[in-house]
Protein backbone atom coordinates (compact mmCIF):
# COMPACT_ATOMS: atom_id res chain seq x y z
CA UNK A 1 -2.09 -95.25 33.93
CA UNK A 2 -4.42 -97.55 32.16
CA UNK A 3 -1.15 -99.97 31.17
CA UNK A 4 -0.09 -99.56 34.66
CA UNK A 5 -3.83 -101.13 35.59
CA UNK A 6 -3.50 -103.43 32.98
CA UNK A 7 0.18 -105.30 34.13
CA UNK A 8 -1.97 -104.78 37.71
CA UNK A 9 -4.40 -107.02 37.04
CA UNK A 10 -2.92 -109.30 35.12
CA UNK A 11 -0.35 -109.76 37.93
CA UNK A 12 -3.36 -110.32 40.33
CA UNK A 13 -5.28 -113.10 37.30
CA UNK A 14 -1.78 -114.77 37.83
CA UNK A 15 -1.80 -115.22 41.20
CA UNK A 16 -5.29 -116.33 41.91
CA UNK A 17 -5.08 -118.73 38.94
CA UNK A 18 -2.43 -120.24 39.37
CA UNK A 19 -2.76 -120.49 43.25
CA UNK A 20 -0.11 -118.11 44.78
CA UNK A 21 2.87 -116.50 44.08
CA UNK A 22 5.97 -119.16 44.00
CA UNK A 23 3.26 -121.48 41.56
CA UNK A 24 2.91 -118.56 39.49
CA UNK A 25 6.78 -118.56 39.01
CA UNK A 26 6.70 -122.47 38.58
CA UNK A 27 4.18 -122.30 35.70
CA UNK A 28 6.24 -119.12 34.20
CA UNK A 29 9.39 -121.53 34.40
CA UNK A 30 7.13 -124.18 32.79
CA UNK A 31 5.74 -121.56 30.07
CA UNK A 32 9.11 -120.77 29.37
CA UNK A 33 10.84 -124.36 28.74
CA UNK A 34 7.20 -125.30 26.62
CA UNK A 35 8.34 -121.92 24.85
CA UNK A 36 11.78 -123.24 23.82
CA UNK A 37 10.83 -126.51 22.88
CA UNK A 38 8.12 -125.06 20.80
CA UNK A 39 10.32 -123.05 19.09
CA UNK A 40 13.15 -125.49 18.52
CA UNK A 41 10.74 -127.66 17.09
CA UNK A 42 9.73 -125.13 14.48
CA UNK A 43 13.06 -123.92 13.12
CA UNK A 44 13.70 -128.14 12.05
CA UNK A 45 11.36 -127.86 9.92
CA UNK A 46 11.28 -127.11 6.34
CA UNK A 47 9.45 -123.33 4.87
CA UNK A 48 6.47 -125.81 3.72
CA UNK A 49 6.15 -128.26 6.62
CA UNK A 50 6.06 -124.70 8.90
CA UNK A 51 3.28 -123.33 6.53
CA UNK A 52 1.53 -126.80 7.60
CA UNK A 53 2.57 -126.83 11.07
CA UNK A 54 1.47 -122.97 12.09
CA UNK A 55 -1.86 -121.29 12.03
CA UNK A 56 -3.06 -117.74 13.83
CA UNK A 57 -3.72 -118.52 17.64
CA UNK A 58 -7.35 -116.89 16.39
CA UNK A 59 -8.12 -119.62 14.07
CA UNK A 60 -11.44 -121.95 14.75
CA UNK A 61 -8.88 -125.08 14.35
CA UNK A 62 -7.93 -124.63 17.59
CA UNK A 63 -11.29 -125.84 18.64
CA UNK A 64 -12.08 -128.63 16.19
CA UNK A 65 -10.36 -131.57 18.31
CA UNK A 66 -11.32 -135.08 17.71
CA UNK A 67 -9.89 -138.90 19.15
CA UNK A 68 -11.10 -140.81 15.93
CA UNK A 69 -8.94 -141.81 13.14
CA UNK A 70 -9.53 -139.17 10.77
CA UNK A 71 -6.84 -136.41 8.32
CA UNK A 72 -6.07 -133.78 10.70
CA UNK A 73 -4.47 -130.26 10.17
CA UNK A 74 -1.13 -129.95 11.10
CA UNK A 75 2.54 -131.96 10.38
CA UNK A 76 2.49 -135.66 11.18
CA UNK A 77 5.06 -138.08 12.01
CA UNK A 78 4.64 -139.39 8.65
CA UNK A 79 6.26 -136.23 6.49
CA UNK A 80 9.12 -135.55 9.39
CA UNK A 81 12.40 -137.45 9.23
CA UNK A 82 13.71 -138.89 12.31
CA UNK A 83 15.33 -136.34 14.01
CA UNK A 84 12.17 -134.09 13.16
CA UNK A 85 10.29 -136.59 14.82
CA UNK A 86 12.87 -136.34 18.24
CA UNK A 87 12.24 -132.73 18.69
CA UNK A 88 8.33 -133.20 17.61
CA UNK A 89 8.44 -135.51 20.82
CA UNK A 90 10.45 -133.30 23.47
CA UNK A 91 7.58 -130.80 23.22
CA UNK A 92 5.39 -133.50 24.69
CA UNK A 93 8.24 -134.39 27.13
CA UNK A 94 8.51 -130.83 28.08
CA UNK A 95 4.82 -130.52 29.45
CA UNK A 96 3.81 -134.46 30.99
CA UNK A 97 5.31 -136.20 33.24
CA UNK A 98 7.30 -139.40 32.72
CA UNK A 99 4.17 -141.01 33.27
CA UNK A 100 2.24 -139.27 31.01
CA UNK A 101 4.93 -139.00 28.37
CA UNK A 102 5.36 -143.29 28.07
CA UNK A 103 1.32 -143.45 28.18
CA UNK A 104 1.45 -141.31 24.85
CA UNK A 105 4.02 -143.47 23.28
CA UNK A 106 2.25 -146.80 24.15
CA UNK A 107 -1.30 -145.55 22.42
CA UNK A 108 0.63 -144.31 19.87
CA UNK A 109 2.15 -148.03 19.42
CA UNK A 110 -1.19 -149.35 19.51
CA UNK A 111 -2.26 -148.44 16.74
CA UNK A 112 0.62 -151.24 15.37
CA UNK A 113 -1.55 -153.72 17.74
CA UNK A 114 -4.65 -153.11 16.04
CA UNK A 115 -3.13 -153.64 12.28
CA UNK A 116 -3.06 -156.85 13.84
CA UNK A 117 -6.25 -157.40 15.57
CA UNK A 118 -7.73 -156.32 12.61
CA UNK A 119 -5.38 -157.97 9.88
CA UNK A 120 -4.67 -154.97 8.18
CA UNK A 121 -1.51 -154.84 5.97
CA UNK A 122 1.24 -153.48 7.64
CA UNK A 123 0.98 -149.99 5.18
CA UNK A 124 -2.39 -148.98 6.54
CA UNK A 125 -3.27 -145.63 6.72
CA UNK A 126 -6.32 -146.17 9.22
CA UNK A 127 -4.68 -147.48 11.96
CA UNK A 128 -1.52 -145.66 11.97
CA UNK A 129 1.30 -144.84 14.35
CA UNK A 130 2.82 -142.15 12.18
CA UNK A 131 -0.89 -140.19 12.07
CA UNK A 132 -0.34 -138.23 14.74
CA UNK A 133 -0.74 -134.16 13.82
CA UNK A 134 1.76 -131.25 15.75
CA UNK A 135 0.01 -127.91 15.15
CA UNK A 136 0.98 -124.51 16.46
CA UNK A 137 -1.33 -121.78 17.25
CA UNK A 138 0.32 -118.37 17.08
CA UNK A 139 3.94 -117.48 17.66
CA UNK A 140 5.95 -118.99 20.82
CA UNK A 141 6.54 -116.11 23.00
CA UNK A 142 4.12 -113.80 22.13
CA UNK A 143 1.13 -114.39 24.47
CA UNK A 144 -1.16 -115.71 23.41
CA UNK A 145 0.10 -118.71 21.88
CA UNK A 146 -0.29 -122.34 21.65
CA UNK A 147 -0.04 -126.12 20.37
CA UNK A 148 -1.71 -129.49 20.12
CA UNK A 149 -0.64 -133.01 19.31
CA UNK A 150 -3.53 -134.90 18.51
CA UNK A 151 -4.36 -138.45 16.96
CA UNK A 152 -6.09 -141.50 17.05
CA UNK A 153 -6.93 -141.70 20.83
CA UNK A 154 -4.93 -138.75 22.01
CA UNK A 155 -5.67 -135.31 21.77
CA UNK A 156 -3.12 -132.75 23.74
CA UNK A 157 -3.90 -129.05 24.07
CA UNK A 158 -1.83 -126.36 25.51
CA UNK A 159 -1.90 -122.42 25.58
CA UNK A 160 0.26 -120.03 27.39
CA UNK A 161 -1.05 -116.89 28.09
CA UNK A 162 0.84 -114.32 29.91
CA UNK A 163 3.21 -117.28 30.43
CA UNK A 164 0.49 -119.50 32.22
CA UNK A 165 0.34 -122.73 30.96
CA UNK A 166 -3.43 -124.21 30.34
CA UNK A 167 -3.58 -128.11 29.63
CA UNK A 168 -7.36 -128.99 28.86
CA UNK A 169 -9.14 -130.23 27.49
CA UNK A 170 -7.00 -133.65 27.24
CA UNK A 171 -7.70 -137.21 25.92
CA UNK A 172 -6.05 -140.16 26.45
CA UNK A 173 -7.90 -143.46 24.64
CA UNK A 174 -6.96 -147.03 24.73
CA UNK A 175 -8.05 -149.58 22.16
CA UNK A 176 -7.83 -152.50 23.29
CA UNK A 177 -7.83 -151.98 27.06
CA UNK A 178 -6.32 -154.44 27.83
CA UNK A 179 -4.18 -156.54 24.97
CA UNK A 180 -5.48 -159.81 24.49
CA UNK A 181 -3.57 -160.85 21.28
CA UNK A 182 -0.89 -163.03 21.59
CA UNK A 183 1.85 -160.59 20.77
CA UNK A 184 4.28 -158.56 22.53
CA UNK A 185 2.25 -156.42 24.32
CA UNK A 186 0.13 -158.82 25.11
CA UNK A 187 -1.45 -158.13 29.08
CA UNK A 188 -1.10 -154.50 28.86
CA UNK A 189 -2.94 -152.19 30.59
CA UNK A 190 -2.07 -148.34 29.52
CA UNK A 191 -5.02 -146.90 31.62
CA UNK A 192 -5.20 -149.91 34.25
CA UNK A 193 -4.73 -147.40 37.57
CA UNK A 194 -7.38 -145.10 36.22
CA UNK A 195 -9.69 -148.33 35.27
CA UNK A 196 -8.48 -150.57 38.93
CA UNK A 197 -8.61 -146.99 41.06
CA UNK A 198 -11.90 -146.32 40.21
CA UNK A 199 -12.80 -149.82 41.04
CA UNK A 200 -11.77 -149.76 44.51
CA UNK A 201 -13.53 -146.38 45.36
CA UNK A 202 -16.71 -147.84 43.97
CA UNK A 203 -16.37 -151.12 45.94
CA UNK A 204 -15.72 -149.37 49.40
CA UNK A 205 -19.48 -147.82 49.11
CA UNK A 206 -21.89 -149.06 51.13
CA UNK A 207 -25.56 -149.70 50.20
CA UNK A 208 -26.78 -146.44 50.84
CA UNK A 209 -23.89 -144.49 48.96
CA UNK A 210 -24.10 -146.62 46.16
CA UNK A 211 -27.65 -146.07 45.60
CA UNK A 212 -26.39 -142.24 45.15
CA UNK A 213 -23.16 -142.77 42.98
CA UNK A 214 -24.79 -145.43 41.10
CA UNK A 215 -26.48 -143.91 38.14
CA UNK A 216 -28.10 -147.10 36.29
CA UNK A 217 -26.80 -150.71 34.95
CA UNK A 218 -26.49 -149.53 31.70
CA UNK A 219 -23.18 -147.81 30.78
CA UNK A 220 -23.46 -144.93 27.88
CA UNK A 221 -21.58 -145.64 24.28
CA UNK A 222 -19.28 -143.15 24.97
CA UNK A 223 -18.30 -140.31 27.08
CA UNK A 224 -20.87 -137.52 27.36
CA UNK A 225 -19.28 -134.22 26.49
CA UNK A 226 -17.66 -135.92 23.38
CA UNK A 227 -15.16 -133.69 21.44
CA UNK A 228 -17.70 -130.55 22.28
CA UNK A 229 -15.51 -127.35 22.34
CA UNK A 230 -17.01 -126.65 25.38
CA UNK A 231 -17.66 -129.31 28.59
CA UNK A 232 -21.43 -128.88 29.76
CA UNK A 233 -23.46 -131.53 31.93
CA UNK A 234 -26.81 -130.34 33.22
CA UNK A 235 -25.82 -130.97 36.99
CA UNK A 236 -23.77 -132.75 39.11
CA UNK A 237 -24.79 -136.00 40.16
CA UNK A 238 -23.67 -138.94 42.12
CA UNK A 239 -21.96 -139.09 45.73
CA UNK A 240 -19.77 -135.89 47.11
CA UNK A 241 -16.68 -136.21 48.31
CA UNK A 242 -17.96 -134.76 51.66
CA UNK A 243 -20.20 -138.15 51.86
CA UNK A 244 -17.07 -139.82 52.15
CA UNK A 245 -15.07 -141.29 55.54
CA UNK A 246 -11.69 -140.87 55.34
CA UNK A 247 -10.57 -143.77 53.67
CA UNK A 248 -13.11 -143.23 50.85
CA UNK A 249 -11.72 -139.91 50.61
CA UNK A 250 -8.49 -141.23 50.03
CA UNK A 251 -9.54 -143.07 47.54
CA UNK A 252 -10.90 -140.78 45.68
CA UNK A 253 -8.22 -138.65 45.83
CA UNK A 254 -5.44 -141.16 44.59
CA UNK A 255 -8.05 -141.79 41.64
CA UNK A 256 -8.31 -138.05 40.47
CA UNK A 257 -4.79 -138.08 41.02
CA UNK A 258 -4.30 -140.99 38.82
CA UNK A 259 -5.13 -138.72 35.59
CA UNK A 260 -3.42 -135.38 37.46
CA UNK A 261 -0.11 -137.46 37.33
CA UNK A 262 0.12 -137.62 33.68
CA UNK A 263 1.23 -133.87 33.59
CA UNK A 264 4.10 -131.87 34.36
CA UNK A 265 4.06 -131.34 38.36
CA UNK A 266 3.57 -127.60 37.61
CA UNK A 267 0.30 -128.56 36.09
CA UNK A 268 -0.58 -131.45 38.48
CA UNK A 269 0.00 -129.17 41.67
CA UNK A 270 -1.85 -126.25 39.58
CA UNK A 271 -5.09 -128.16 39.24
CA UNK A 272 -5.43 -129.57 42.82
CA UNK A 273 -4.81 -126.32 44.35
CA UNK A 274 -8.08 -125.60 41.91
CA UNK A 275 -10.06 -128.24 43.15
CA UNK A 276 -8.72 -127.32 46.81
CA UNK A 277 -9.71 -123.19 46.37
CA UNK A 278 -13.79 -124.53 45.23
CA UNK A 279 -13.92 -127.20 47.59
CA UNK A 280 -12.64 -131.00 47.33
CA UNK A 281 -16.13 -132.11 49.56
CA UNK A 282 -18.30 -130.60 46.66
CA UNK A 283 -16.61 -133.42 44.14
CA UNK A 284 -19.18 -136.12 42.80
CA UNK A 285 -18.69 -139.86 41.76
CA UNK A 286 -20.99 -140.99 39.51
CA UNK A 287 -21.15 -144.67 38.21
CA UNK A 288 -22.90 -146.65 34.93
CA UNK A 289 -22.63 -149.82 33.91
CA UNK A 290 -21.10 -153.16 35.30
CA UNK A 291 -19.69 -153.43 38.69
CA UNK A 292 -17.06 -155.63 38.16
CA UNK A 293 -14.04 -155.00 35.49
CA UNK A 294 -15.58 -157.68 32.97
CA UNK A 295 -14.87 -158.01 29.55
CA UNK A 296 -17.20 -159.99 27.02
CA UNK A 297 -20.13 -158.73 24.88
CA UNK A 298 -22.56 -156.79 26.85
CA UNK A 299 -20.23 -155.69 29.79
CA UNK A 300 -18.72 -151.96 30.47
CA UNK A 301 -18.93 -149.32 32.78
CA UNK A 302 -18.21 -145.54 32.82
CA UNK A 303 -17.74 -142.98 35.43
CA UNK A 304 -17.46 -139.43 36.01
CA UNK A 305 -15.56 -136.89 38.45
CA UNK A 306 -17.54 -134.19 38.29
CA UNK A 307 -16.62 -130.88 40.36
CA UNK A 308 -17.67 -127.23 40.35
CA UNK A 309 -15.09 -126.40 37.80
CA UNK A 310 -13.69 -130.07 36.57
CA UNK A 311 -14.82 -133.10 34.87
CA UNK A 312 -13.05 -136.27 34.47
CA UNK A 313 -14.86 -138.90 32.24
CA UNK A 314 -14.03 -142.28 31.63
CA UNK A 315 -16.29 -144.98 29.22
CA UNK A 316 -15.38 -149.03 28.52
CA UNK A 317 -17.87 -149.68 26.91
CA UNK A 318 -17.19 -150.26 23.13
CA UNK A 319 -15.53 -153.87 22.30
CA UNK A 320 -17.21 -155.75 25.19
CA UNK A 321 -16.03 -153.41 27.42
CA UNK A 322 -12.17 -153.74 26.54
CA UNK A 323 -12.28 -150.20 24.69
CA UNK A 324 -11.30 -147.06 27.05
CA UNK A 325 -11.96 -143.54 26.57
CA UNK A 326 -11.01 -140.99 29.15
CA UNK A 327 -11.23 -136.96 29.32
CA UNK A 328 -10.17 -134.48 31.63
CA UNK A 329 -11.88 -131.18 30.73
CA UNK A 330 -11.99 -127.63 32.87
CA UNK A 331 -15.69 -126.59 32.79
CA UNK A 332 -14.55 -122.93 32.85
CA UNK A 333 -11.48 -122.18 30.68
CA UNK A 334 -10.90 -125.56 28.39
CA UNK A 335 -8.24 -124.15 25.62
CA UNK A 336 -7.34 -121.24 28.31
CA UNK A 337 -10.71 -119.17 27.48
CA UNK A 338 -11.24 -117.73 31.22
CA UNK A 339 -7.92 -116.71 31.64
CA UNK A 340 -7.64 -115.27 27.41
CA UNK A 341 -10.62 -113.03 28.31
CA UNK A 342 -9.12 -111.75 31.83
CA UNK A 343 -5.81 -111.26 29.39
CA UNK A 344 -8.33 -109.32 26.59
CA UNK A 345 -10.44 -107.17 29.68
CA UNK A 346 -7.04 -106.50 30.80
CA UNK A 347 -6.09 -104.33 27.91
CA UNK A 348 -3.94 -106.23 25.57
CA UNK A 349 -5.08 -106.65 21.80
CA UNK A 350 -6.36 -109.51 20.18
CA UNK A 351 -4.28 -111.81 18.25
């Protein structure tokens, strides 16, 4: 009786999470292909690059996540041969979206642009394209489980439990933000919708809602919740959604949607049926910093979508504002927590 209770509930967590029934199969589908890839990935590799690349789904490294340049836990690109590296990147494939997926790549190849902005030699170790960690958390396929790619300006985290996939929190950095440098990626813009989005919903406020979503003319050094294991900001400030006409509102949508796209559409549709279930009108803007996209010493800006159970942050502040940082975090179950303790209450043993 008390299993019986158990699969109960944890039929009922899956269909409230996830938003009904047929998105409950969808993420299962998604769980399952994340599951494969997972696995595929680990049986390339050699006995000792596994004992690298695989720690207990219980350990603390799970939580200690960082976006700096810095040795990481884990197998990088740099100890994998090439068709290692292939498989290391159809996990990634598996769980964003084509949009997401070439956004990785190209701050991944930034780090080449910075060896040289900074004349660096081309063997650098500090900014380096082939220092990006894979680490697996537990054993694909027996809930829970999990994995993380993580590097300079990216930082990827995914859990399934009871084969529902969790994708927060997630960084995606971009340094510079735009390339200035006469090279060939000169003029590109990685995170230019989520920079030129936010833009226009800020410039279709009038006075009055400015004075609420504007929070002061001088922009913060970096995003507020930082690389804390858990997302807390005292309160929600800034305008609500529900302040908005309906053109605002559309804007504000397409600009949260702007970071929803970069995941798979199983994860995209997951999280706005979230913000849909706790209310889309309770959503705040918030605004810091310069009002118009400048770069030059002195300039930035940073914003902040801040909702019941969400936060998006994004900062340009650092190199004269032409240095992007940008979260998304879920205030309630970053690394899967809410739904791993529903999966615990329900019954099923720790890891």
């Amino acid at each position: 009786m008390k299993k019986l209770v158990g699969c109960l509930i944890l039929g009922i967590i899956s269909i409230v999470w996830a938003g009904s029934p047929a998105s409950a199969q969808k993420n299962e589908a998604l769980a399952g292909e994340m599951r494969e890839a997972v696995t595929t990935f680990l049986k390339v590799l050699t006995p000792q690059q596994r004992q690298e690349a695989e720690l207990p789904y219980a350990d603390l490294a799970r939580f200690d996540w960082n976006f700096t340049p810095r040795a990481r836990k884990g197998i990088t690109f740099k100890t994998m041969t090439p068709a290692q590296r292939k498989v290391a990147m159809a996990m990634v494939r598996v769980v964003l979206s084509q949009e997401g997926y070439s956004k990785a790549e190209q701050i991944i190849d930034l780090e080449n642009v910075l060896r040289v902005v900074e004349t660096r030699p081309a063997n650098d170790t500090y900014r380096d394209p082939e220092n990006y960690a894979f680490l697996v958390f537990g054993t694909p396929g027996n809930d829970p489980w999990g994995w993380r790619m993580e590097g300079h300006h990216l930082s990827l985290h995914f859990s399934s439990i009871d084969n529902q996939v969790t994708f927060t929190p997630s960084f995606f950095g971009s340094n510079p933000g735009q390339v200035m440098a006469d090279m060939p990626q000169k003029g590109k813009r990685i995170l230019k919708a989520e920079q030129d989005l936010a833009f226009d919903l800020l410039h279709t406020l009038d006075a009055s809602q400015l004075e609420k979503a504007n929070l002061g003319a001088k922009a913060p050094n970096e995003i507020f919740t930082s690389n804390a294991r858990k997302a807390s900001l005292a309160k929600m400030e800034g305008i609500a959604m529900g302040e908005l006409n309906a053109n605002q509102k559309a804007a504000f949508k397409k600009l949260i949607m702007a970071y929803l796209q970069r995941y798979h559409v199983t994860l995209k549709n997951q999280q706005w049926a979230e913000l849909e279930k706790n209310g889309l009108d309770k959503i705040h803007f918030a605004w810091l910093g310069d009002q118009q996209p400048e770069i030059g010493t002195g300039h930035g800006h940073y914003y902040r979508i801040h909702g019941p159970t969400f936060l998006i942050e994004f900062d340009n502040t650092q190199n004269g504002g032409n240095h992007i940082h940008s979260v998304v975090r879920d205030l309630m179950s970053d690394f899967g927590e809410d739904l791993l303790q529903a999966h615990y209450e329900a019954g099923h043993k720790a890891p």
